[in-house]
Protein backbone atom coordinates (compact mmCIF):
# COMPACT_ATOMS: atom_id res chain seq x y z
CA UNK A 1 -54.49 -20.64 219.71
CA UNK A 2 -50.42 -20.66 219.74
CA UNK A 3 -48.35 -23.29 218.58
CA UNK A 4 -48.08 -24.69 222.20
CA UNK A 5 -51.67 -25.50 222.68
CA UNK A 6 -51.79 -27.24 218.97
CA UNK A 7 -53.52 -30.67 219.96
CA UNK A 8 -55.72 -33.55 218.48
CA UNK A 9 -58.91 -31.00 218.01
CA UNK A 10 -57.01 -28.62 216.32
CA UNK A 11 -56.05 -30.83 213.57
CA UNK A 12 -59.20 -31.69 213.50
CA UNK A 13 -60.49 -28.89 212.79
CA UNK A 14 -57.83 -28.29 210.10
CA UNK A 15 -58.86 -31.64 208.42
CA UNK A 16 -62.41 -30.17 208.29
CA UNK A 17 -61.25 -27.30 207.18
CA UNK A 18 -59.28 -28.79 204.14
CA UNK A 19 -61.79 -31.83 203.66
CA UNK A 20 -64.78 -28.82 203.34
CA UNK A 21 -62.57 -26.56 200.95
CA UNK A 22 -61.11 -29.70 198.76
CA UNK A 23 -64.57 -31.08 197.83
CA UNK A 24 -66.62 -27.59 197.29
CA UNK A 25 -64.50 -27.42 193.90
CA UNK A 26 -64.76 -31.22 193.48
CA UNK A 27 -68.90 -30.96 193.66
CA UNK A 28 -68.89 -27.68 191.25
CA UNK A 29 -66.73 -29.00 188.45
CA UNK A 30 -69.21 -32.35 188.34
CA UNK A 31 -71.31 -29.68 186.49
CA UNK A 32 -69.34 -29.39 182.96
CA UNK A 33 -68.54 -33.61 183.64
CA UNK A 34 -71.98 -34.66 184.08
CA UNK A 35 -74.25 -32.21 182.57
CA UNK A 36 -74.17 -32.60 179.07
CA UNK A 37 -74.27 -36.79 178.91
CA UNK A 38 -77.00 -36.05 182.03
CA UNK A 39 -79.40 -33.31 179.99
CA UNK A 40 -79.05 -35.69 176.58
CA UNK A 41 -80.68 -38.75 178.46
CA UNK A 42 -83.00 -37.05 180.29
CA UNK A 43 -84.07 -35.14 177.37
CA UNK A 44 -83.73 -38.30 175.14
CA UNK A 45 -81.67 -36.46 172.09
CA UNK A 46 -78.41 -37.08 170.96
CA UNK A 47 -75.30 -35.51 173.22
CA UNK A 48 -74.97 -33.19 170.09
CA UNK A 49 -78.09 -31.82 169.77
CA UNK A 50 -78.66 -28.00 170.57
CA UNK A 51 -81.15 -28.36 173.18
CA UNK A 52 -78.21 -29.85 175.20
CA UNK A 53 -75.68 -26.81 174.73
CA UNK A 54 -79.00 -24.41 175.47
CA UNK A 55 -79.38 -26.52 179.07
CA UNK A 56 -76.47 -26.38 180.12
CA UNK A 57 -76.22 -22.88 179.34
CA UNK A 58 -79.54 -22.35 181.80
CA UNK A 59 -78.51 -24.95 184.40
CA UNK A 60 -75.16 -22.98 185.31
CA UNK A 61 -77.04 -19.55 185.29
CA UNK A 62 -80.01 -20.98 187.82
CA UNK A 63 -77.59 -22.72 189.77
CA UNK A 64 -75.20 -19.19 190.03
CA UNK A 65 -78.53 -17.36 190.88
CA UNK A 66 -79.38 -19.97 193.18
CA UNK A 67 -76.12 -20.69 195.05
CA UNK A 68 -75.67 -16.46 195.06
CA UNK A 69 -79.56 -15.64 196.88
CA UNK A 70 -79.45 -18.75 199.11
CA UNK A 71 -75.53 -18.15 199.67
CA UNK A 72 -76.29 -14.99 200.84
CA UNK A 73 -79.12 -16.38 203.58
CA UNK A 74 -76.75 -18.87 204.20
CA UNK A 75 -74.41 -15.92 205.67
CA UNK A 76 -76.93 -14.70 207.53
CA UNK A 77 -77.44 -18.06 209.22
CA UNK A 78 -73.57 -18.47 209.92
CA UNK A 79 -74.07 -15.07 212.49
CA UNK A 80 -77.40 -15.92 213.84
CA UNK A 81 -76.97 -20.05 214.69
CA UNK A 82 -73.50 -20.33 214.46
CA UNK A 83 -70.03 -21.15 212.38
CA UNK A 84 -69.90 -24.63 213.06
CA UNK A 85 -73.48 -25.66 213.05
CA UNK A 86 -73.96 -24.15 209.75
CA UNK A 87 -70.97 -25.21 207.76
CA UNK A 88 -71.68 -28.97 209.11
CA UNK A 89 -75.03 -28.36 207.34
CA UNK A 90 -74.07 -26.86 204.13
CA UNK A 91 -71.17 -29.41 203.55
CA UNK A 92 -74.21 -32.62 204.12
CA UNK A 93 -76.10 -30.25 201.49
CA UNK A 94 -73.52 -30.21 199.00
CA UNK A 95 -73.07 -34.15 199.57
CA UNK A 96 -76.65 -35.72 199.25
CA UNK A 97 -77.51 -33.17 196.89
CA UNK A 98 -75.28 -34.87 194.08
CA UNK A 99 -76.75 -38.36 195.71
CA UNK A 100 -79.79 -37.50 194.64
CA UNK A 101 -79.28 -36.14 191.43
CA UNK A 102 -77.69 -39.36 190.23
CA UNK A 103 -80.81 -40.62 190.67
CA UNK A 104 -83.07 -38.21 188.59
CA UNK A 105 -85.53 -39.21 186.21
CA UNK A 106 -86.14 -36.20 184.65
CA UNK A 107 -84.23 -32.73 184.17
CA UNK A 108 -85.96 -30.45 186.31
CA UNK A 109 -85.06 -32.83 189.19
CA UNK A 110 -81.31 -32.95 187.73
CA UNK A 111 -81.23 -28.97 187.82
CA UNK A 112 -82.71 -28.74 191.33
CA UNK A 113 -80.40 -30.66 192.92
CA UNK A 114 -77.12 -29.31 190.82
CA UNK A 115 -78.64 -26.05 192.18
CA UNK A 116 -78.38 -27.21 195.97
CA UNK A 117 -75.30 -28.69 195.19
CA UNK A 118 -73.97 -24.89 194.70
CA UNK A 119 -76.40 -23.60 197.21
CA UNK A 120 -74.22 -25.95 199.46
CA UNK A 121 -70.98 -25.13 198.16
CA UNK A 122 -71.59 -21.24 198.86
CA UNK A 123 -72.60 -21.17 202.40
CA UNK A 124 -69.94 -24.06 203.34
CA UNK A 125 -66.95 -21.41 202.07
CA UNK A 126 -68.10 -18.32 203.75
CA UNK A 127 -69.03 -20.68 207.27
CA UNK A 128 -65.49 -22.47 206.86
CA UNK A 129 -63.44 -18.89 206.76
CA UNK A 130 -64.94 -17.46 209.49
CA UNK A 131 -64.65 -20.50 211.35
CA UNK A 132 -61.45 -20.59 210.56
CA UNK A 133 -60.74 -17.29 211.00
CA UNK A 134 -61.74 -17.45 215.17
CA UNK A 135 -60.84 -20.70 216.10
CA UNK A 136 -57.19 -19.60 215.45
CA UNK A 137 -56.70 -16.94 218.18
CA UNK A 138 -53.01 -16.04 217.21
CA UNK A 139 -52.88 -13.63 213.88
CA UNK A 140 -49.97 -16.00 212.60
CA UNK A 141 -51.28 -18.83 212.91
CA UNK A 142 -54.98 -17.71 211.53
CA UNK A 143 -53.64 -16.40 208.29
CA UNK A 144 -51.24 -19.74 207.86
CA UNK A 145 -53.99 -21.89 208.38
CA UNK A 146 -56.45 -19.97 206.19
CA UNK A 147 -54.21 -20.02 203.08
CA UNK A 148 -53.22 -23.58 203.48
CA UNK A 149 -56.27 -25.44 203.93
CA UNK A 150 -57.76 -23.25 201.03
CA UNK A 151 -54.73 -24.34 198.86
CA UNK A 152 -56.68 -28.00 199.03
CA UNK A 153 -59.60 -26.30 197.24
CA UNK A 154 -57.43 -26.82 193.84
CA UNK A 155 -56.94 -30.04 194.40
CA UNK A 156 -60.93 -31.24 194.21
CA UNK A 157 -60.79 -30.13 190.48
CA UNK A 158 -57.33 -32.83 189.77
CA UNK A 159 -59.33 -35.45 192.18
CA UNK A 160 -63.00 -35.22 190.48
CA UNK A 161 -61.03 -35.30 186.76
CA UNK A 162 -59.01 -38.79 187.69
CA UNK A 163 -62.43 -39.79 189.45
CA UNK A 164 -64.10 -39.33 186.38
CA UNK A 165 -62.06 -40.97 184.31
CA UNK A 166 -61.63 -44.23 186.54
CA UNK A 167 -65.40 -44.67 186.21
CA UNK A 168 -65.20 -43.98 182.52
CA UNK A 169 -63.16 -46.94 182.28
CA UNK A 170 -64.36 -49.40 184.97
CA UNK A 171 -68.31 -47.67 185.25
CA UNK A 172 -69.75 -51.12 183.73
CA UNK A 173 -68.58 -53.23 186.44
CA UNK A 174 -70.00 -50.81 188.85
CA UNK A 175 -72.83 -52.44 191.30
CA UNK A 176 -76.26 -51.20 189.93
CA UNK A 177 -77.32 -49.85 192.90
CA UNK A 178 -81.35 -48.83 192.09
CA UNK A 179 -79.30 -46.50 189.14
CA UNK A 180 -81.90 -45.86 186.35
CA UNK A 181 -80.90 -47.51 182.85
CA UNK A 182 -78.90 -45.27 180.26
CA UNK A 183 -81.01 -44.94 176.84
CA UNK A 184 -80.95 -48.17 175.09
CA UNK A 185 -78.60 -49.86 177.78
CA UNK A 186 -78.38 -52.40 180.49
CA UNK A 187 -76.45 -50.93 182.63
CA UNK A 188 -76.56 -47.16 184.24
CA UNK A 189 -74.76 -44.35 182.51
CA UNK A 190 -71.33 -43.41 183.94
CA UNK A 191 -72.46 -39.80 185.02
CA UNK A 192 -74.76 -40.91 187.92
CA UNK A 193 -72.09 -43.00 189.17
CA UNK A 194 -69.87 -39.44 189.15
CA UNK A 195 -72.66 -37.67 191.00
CA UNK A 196 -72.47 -40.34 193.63
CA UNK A 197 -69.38 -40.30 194.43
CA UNK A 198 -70.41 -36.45 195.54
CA UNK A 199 -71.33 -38.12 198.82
CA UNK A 200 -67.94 -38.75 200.25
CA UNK A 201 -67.32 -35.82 201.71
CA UNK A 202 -70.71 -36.60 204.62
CA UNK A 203 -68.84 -39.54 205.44
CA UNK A 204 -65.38 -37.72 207.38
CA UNK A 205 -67.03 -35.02 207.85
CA UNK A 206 -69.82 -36.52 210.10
CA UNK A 207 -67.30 -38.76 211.99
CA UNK A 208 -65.36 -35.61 212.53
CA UNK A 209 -67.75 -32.93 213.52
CA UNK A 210 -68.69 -33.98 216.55
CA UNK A 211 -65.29 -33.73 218.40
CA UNK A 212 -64.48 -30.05 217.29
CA UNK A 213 -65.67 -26.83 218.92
CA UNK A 214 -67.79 -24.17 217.78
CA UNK A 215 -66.54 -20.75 217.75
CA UNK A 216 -65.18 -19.92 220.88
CA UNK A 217 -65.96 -16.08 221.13
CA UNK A 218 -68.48 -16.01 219.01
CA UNK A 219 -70.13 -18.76 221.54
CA UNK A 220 -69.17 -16.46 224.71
CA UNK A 221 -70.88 -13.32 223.16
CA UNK A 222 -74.03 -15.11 222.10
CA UNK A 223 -74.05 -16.41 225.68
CA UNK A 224 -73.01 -13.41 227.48
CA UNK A 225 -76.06 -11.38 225.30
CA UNK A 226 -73.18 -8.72 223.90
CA UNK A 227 -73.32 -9.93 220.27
CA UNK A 228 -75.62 -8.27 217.73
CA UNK A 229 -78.18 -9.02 215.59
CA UNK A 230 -76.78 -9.77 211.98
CA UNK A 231 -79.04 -7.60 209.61
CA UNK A 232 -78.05 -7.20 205.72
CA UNK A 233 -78.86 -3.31 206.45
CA UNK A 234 -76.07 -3.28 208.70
CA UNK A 235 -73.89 -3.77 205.63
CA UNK A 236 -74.54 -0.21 203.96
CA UNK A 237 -74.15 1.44 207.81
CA UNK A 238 -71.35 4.45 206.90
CA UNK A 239 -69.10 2.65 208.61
CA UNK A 240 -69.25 -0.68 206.69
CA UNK A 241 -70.54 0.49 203.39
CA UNK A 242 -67.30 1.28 201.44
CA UNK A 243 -65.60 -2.50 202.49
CA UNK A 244 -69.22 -3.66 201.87
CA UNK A 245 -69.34 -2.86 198.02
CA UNK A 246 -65.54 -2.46 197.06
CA UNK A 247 -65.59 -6.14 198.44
CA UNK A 248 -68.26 -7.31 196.38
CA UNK A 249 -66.95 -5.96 193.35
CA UNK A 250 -63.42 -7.29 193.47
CA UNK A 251 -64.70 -10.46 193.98
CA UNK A 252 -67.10 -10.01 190.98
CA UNK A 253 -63.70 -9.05 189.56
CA UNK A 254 -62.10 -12.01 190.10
CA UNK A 255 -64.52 -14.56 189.36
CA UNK A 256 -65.08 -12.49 185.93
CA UNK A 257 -62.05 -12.79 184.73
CA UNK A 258 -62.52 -16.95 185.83
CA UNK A 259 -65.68 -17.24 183.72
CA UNK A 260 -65.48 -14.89 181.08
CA UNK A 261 -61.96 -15.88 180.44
CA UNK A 262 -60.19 -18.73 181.87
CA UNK A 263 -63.69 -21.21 182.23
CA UNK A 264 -64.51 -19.83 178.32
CA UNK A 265 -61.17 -20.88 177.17
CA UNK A 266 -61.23 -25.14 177.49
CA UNK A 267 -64.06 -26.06 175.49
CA UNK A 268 -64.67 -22.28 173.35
CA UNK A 269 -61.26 -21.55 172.84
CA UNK A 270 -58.64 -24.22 172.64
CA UNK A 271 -60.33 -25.90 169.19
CA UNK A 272 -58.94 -22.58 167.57
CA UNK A 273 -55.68 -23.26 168.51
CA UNK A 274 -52.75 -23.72 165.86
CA UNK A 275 -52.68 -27.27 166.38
CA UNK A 276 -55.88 -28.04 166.17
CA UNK A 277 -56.63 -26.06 162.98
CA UNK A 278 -56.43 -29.33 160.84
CA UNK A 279 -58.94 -31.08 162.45
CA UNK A 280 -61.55 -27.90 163.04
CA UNK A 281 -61.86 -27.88 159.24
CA UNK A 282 -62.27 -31.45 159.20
CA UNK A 283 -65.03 -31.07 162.10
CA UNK A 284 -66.75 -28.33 160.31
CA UNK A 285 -68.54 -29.93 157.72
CA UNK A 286 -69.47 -32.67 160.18
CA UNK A 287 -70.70 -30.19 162.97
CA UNK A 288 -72.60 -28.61 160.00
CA UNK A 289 -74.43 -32.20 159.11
CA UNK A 290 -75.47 -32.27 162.72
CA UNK A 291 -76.76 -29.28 163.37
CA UNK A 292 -79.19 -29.54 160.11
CA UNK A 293 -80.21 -33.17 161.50
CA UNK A 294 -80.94 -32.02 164.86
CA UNK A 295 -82.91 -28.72 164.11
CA UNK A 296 -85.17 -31.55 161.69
CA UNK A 297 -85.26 -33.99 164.71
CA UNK A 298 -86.16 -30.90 167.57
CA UNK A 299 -89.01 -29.61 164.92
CA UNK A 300 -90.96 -33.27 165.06
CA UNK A 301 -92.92 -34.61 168.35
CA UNK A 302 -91.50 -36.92 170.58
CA UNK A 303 -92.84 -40.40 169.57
CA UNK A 304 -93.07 -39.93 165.67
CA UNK A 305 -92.03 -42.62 164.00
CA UNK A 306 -89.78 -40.08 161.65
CA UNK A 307 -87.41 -39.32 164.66
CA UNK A 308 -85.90 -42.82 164.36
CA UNK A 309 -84.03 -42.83 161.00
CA UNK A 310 -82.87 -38.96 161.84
CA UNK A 311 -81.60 -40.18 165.18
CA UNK A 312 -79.79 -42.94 163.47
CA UNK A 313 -78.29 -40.53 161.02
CA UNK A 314 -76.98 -38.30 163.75
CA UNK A 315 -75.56 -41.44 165.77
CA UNK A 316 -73.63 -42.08 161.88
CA UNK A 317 -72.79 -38.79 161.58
CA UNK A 318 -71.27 -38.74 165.97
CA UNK A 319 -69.39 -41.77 164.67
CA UNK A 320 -67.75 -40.05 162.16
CA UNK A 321 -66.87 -37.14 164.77
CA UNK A 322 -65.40 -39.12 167.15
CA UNK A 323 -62.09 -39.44 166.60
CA UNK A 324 -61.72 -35.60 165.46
CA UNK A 325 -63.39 -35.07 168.54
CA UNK A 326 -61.39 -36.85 170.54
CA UNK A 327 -58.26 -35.08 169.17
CA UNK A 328 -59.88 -32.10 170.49
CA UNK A 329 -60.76 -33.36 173.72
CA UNK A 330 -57.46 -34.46 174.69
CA UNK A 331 -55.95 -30.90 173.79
CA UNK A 332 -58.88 -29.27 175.85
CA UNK A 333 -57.85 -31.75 178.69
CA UNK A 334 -54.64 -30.70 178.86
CA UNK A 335 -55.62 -26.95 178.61
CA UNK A 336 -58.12 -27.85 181.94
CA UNK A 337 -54.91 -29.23 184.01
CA UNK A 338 -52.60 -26.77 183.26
CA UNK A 339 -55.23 -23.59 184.73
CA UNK A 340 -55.77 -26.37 187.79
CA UNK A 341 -51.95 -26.67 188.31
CA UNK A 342 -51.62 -22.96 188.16
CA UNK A 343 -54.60 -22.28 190.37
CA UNK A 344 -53.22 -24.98 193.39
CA UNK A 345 -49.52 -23.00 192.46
CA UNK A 346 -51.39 -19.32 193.19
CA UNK A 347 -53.08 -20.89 196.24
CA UNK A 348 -50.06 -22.25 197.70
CA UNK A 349 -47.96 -18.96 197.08
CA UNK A 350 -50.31 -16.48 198.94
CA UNK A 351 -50.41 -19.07 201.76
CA UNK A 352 -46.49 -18.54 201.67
CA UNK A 353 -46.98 -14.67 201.37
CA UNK A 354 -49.84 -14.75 204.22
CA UNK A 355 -46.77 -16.33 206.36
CA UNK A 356 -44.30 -13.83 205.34
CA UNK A 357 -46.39 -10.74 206.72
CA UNK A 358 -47.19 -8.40 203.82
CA UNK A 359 -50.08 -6.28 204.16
CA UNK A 360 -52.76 -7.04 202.48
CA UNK A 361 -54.02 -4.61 200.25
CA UNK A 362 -50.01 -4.95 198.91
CA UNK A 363 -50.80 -8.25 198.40
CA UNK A 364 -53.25 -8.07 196.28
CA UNK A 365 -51.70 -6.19 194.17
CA UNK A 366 -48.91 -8.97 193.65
CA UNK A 367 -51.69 -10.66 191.99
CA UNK A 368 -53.75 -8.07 189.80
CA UNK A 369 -51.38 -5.97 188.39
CA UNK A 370 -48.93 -9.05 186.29
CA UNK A 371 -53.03 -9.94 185.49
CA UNK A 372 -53.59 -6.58 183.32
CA UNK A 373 -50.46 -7.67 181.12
CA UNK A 374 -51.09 -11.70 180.98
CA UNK A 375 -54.44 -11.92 179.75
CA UNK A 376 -54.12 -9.55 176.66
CA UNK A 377 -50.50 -11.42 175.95
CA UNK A 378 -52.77 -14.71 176.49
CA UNK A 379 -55.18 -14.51 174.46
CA UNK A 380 -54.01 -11.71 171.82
CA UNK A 381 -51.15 -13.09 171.34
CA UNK A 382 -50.13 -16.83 172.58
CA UNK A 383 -53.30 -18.06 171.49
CA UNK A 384 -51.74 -17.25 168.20
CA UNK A 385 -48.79 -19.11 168.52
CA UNK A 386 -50.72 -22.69 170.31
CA UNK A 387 -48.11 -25.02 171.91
CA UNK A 388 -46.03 -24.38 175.22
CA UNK A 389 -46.49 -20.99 175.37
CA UNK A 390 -49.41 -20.49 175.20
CA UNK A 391 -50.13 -23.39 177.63
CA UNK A 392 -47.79 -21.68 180.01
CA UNK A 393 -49.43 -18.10 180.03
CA UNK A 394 -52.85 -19.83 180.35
CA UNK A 395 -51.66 -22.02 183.40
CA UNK A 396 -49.76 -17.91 184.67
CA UNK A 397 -53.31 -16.62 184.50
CA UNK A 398 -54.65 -19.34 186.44
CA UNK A 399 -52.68 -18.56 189.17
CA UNK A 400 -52.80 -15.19 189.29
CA UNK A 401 -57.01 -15.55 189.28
CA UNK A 402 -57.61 -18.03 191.50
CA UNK A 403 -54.89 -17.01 194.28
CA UNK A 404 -57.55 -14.06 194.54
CA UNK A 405 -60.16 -16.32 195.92
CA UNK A 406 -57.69 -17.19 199.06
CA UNK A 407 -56.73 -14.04 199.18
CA UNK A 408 -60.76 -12.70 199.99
CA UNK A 409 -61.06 -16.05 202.17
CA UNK A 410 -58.38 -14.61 204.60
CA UNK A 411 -59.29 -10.85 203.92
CA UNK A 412 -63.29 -10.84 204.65
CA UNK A 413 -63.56 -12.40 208.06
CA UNK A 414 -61.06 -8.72 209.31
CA UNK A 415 -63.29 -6.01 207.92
CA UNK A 416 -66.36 -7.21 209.41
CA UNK A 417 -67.48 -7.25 213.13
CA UNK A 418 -68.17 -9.98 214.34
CA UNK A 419 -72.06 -10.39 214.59
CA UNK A 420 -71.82 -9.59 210.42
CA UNK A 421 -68.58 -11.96 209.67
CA UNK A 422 -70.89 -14.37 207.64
CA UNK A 423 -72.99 -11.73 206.86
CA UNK A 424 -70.85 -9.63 204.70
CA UNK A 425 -68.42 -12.41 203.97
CA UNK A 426 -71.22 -13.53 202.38
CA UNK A 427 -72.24 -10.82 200.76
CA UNK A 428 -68.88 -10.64 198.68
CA UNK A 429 -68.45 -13.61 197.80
CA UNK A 430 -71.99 -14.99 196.94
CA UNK A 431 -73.52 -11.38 195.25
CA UNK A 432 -70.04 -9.81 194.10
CA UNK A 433 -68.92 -13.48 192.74
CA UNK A 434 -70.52 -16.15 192.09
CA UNK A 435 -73.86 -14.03 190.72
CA UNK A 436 -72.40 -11.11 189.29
CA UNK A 437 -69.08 -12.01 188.06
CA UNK A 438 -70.28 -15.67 186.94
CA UNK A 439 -72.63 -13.87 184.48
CA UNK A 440 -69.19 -12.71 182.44
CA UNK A 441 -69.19 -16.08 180.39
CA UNK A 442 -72.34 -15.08 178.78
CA UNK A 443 -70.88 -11.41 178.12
CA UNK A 444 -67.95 -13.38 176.65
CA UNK A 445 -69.77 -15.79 174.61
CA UNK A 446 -73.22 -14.23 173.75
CA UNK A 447 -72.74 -10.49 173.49
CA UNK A 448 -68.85 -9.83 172.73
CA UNK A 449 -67.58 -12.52 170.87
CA UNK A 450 -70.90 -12.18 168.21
CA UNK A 451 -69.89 -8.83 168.04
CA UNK A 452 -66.41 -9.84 166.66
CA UNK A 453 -67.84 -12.73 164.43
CA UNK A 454 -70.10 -10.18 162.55
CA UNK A 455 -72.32 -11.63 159.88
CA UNK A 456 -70.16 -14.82 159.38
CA UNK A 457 -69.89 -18.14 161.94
CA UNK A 458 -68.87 -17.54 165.59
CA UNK A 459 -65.47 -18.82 165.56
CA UNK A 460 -62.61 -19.77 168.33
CA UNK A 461 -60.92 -17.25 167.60
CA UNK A 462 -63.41 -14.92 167.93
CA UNK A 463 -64.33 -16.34 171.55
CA UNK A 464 -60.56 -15.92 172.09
CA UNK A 465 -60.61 -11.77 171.30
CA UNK A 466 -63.86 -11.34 173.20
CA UNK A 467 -61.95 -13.15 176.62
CA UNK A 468 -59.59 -11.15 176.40
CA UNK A 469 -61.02 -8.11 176.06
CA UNK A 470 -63.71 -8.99 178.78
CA UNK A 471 -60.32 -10.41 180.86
CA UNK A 472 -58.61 -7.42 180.69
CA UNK A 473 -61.19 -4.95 181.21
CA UNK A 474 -62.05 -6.34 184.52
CA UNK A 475 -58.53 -6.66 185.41
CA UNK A 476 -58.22 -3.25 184.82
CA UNK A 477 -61.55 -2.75 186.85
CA UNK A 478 -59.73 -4.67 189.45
CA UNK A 479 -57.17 -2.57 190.09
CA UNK A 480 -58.89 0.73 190.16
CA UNK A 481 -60.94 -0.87 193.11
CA UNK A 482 -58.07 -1.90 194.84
CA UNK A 483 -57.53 1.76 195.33
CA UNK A 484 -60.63 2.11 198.05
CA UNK A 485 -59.51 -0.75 199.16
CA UNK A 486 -59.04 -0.93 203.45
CA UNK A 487 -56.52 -2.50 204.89
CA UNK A 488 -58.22 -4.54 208.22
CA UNK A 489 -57.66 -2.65 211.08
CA UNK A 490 -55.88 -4.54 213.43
CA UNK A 491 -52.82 -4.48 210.41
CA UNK A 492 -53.16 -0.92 210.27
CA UNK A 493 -53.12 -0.22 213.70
């Protein structure tokens, strides 16, 4: 497709495109907006209880695992029934799902339908790319259009924060709308309302759908009987098995160094922070009070009559947080925007490098090797110092992380043939990333940063050594894969 035929369908397809990438990071990061208020009513404890930390601990593991096995099926369907078909699918999967959870009643209903939710989100991004990736016929115009309508992805975590905190403010004069009651209140809690606005995505995308094409060639070769069989055994062939794995594990690579250091960092990391010192020892004996009230409340049976007064206790005691809390908050809120900011900057400078023409195993390069010196000057040492600077390296390492995930989104649909495009696009991103290198926040936060707290109280600051050394070990890993790395074959021809 040159820039002469551009018409009305091919934006179309570009607003798809965007629409599809901008909300599959808007319907993740519901998770840490919704999921703790969600798990404390549906479990009926207070927000600060442990149980609620331990769920939402479980809930993003069974939703990786989830999103990463059915992901992977997902790819399989994108070869066998088709690009189009199946993205249209995943992206009405990923919008009722949320739908539905903000009407749960209980929390294995919430977790199933988070867990589709990502399920959703994981097939729509490999079925989008290669999409993508053969609508556009002419190599220019594929690789523009690939990095700039993934450069929306950064934008669904900016829109679901201001989304969340509109309701926040204006959630009681919400409509009802068959919403189940909040604990203790008349009106419904301001998470479902979140989760429902999940939905908004079915509504362009169905009017849209219709009037754009499937894959062209990939239509013609199912038609003319020449295209393959997609098979998962196919991946390991001797052709296809070095891409295959070294692949896999750079995306593990880069979404490890997302979870086990950037993700780690708002809520584990920032309270350590020089300004913030102050009010951690303020918050200490308070978080202290709490934790004793809880384990008393979590040892007695729901309906004893002795859970009352301990419940009101830990209500007295959440009072008395609050305003520390909300010191922290802020700070942790500002430490969120300034990765997002750097994440939409890295997106929209590969697009701009994708336009120049550099080849792409150079490119990545521009992007993992400044990562092996950031993250140890991150968290070693600007963590140390709080303020600007440290808020500037942070939002640096943003960018240099999450400009990898374009840079795979433009990369995978070259190195496979065609009839294994979704396949092993799949593959890399579902396996390699969201279930292998997602599993790095627990390395960060329940096997190295123990290690540094020894005998004594897990601290920030120990959460802050242990992501950086997990950070900058895979960074390291990174670049030691990007050695076997191919460049596609049409560039190296």
């Amino acid at each position: 497709m040159s820039k002469s035929s551009f018409t009305l369908t091919t934006w179309l397809i570009i607003a798809i495109a965007s629409i599809g990438f901008l909300f599959d990071t808007y319907e993740l990061l519901m998770t840490p907006l919704v999921a703790p208020a969600a798990i404390a009513e549906l479990l009926g404890v207070p927000l600060n209880n442990p149980l609620v930390t331990e769920w939402v601990g479980r809930l993003l593991w069974i939703a990786a695992l989830c999103g990463g096995i059915f992901g992977l099926m997902g790819g399989w369907l994108v070869d066998r029934f088709g690009r189009k078909t199946i993205m249209g699918a995943s992206i009405f999967l990923y919008s009722l799902s949320p739908f539905c959870a903000a009407y749960a009643s209980s929390l294995p209903a919430f977790v199933f339908f988070r867990s589709t939710t990502f399920i959703g989100v994981c097939v729509e991004f490999v079925a989008a790319i290669t999409w993508l990736a053969e609508v556009f016929s002419d190599r220019k115009e594929k690789e523009k259009w690939l990095g700039i309508t993934q450069a929306f992805a950064s934008l669904g975590g900016l829109l679901v924060t201001g989304v969340s905190v509109w309701i926040s403010k204006h959630g009681a004069d919400l409509p009802q709308m068959g919403l189940p009651l909040g604990l203790g209140a008349d009106a419904p809690s301001s998470w479902r309302y979140l989760l429902m606005t999940g939905f908004l995505p079915a509504i362009p995308i169905a009017i849209l759908l219709p009037f754009v094409p499937e894959s062209e060639v990939w239509r013609q070769r199912r038609a003319s009987g020449s295209l393959k069989r997609p098979s998962f055994g196919a991946l390991f062939s001797p052709e296809l098995r070095r891409v295959t794995l070294v692949t896999a594990g750079l995306s593990a690579c880069a979404y490890g160094i997302a979870f086990g250091a950037l993700q780690v960092t708002v809520a584990r990391v920032t309270p350590g922070l020089p300004e913030l010192r102050d009010v951690s020892k303020q918050l200490a004996p308070l978080r202290k009070e709490a934790e004793q009230l809880n384990t008393q409340l979590n040892a007695l049976p729901k309906g004893d009559e002795a859970r009352k007064p301990l419940i009101g206790k830990i209500k007295e005691n959440f009072g008395k947080s609050k305003p520390l809390n909300d010191q922290v908050k802020q700070k942790a809120d500002q430490v969120q925007l300034r990765q997002e900011l750097g994440g939409l900057i890295g997106r929209i400078l590969l697009a701009v490098l994708l336009i120049v023409g550099i080849s792409r195993v150079a490119l990545l390069r521009i992007f993992q090797w400044p990562a092996v010196v950031l993250l140890p000057l991150t968290y070693f040492h600007y963590f140390e110092q709080g303020g600007s600077a440290f808020l500037w390296a942070y939002g640096l390492c943003g960018l240099l992380t999450v400009a990898q995930f374009s840079y795979f989104g433009e990369y995978l649909p070259k190195v496979f043939p065609m009839h294994l495009r979704g396949t092993g696009g799949s593959f890399a991103t579902n396996v390699g990333g969201r279930m292998i290198g997602t599993s790095m926040a627990f390395v960060t936060t329940s096997l190295i940063a123990p290690m540094h707290a020894g005998s004594g109280p897990l601290l920030p600051s120990h959460v802050a050594m242990a992501a950086g050394c997990v950070g900058t070990s895979i960074a390291i890993i990174s670049i030691l894969l990007g050695f076997l790395l191919p460049e596609p074959k049409a560039e190296a021809e």
